[in-house]
N, C-alpha and C. Protein backbone atom coordinates (compact mmCIF):
# COMPACT_ATOMS: atom_id res chain seq x y z
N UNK A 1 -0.56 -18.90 0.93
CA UNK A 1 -1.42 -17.90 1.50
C UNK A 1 -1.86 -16.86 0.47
N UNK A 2 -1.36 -17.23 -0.98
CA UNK A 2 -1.91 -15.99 -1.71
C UNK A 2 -3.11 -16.05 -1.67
N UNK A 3 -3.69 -14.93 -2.23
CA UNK A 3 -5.05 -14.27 -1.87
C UNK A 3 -5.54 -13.98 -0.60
N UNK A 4 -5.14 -14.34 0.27
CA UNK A 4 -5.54 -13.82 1.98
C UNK A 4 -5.45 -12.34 2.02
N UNK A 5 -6.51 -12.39 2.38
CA UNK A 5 -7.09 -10.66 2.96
C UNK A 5 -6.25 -9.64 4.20
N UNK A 6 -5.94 -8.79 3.64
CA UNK A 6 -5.03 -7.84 4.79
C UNK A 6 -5.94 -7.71 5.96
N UNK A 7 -5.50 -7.88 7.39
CA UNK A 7 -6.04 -7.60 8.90
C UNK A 7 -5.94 -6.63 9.26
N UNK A 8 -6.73 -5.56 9.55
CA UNK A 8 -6.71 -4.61 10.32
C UNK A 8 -7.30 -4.57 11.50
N UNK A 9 -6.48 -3.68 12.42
CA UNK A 9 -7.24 -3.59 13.90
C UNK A 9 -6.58 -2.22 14.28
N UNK A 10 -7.57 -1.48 15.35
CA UNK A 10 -7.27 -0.17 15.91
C UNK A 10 -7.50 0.20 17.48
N UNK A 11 -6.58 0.68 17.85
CA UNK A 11 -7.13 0.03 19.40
C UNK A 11 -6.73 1.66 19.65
N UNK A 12 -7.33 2.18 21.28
CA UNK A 12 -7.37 3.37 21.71
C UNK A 12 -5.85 3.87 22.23
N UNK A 13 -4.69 4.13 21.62
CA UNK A 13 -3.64 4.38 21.33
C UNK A 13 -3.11 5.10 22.59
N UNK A 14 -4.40 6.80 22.95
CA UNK A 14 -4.46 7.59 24.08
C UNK A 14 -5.47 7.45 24.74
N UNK A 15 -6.08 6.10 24.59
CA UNK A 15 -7.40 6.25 24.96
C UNK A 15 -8.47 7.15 25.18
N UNK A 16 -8.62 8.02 24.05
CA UNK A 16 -9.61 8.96 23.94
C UNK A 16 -10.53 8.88 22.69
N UNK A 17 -9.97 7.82 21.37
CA UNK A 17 -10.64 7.44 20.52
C UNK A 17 -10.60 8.62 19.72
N UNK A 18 -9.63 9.41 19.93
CA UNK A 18 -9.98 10.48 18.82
C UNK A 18 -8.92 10.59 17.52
N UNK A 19 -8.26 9.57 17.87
CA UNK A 19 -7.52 9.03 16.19
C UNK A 19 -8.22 8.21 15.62
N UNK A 20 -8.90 7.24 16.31
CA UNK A 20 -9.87 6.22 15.60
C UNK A 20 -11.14 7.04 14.75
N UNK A 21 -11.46 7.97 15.40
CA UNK A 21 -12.62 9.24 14.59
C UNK A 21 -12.14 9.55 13.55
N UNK A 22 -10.92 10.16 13.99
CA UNK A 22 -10.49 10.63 12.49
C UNK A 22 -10.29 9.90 11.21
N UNK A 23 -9.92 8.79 11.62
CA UNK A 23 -9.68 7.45 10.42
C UNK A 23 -11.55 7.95 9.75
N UNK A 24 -12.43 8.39 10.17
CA UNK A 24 -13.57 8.27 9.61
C UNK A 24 -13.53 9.39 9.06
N UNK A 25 -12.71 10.36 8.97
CA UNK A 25 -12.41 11.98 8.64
C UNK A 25 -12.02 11.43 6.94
N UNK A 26 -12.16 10.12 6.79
CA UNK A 26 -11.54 10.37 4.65
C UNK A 26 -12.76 9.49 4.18
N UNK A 27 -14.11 9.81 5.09
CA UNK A 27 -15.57 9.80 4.43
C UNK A 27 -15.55 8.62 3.68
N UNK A 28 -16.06 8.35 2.18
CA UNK A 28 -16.67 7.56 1.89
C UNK A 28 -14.92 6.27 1.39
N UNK A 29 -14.13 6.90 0.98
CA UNK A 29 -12.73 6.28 1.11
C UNK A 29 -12.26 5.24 2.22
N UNK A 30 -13.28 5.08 3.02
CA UNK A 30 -12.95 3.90 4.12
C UNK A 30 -13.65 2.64 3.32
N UNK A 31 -14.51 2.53 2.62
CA UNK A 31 -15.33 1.93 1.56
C UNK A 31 -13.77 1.29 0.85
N UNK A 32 -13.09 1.78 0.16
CA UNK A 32 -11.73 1.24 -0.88
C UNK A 32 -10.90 0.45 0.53
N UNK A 33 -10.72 1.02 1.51
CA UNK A 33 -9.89 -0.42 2.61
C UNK A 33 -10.55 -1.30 2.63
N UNK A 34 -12.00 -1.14 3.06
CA UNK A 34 -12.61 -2.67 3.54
C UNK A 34 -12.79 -3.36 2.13
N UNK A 35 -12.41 -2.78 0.92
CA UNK A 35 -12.56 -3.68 -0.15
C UNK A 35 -11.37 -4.39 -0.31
N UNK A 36 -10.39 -4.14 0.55
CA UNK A 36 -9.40 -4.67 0.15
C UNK A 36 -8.79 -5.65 1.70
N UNK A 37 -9.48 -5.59 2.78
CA UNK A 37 -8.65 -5.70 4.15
C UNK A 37 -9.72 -5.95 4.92
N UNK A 38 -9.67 -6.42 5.81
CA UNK A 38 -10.94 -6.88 6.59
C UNK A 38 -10.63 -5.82 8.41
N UNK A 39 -11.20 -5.47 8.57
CA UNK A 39 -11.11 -4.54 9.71
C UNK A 39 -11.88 -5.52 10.88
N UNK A 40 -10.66 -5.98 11.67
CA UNK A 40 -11.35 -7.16 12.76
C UNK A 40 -11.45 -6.79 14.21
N UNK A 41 -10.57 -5.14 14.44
CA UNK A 41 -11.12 -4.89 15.59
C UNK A 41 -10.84 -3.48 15.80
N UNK A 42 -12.09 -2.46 16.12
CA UNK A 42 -12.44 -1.34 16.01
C UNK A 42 -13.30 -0.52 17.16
N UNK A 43 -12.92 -0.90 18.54
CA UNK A 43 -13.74 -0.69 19.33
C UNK A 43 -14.62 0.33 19.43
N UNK A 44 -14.05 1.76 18.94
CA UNK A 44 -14.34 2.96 19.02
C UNK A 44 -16.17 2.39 17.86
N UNK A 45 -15.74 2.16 16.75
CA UNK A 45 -16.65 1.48 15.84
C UNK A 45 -17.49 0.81 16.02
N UNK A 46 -17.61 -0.26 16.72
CA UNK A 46 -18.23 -1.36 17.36
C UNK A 46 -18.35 -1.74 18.44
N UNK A 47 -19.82 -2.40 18.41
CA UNK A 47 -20.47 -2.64 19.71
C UNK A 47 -19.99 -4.24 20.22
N UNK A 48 -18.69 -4.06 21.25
CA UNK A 48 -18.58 -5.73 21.06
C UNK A 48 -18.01 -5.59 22.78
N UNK A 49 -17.90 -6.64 22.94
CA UNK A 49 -18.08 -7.21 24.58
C UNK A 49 -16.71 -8.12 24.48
N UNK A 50 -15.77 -7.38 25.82
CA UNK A 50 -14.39 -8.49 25.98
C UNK A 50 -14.28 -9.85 25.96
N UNK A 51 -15.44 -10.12 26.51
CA UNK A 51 -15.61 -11.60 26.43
C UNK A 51 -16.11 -12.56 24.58
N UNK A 52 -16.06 -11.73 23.51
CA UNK A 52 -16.47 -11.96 22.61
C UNK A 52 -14.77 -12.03 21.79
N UNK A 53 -13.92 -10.94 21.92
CA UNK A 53 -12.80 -11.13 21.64
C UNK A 53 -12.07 -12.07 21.87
C-alpha cells in the first residue's frame, strides 16, 4: 500500500457545522492537506446527495 493517499472525512460532530467552518479558518493552508490527503467527505463543503454516498 505504499504511496496510498491519506482519507479524510468530516461529518457534523454538533450538527451545526461550525467546526467544519473553522477547519476553513487556516485560509490558504487547506491547499498543503489536499496535497497530501484526499478529503472524501465534507458535507458542510459540498453539494452531494445521500444517495450518492
Amino acid at each position: 500500500m505504499a504511496g496510498d493517499r491519506l482519507k479524510i472525512a468530516f461529518y457534523w460532530a454538533a450538527s451545526c457545522g461550525g467546526c467544519e467552518i473553522a477547519v476553513l479558518d487556516i485560509n490558504e493552508k487547506i491547499l498543503d492537506v489536499v496535497a497530501k490527503a484526499d478529503i472524501v467527505f465534507w458535507p458542510v463543503a459540498m453539494d452531494i446527495k445521500y444517495k450518492d454516498v
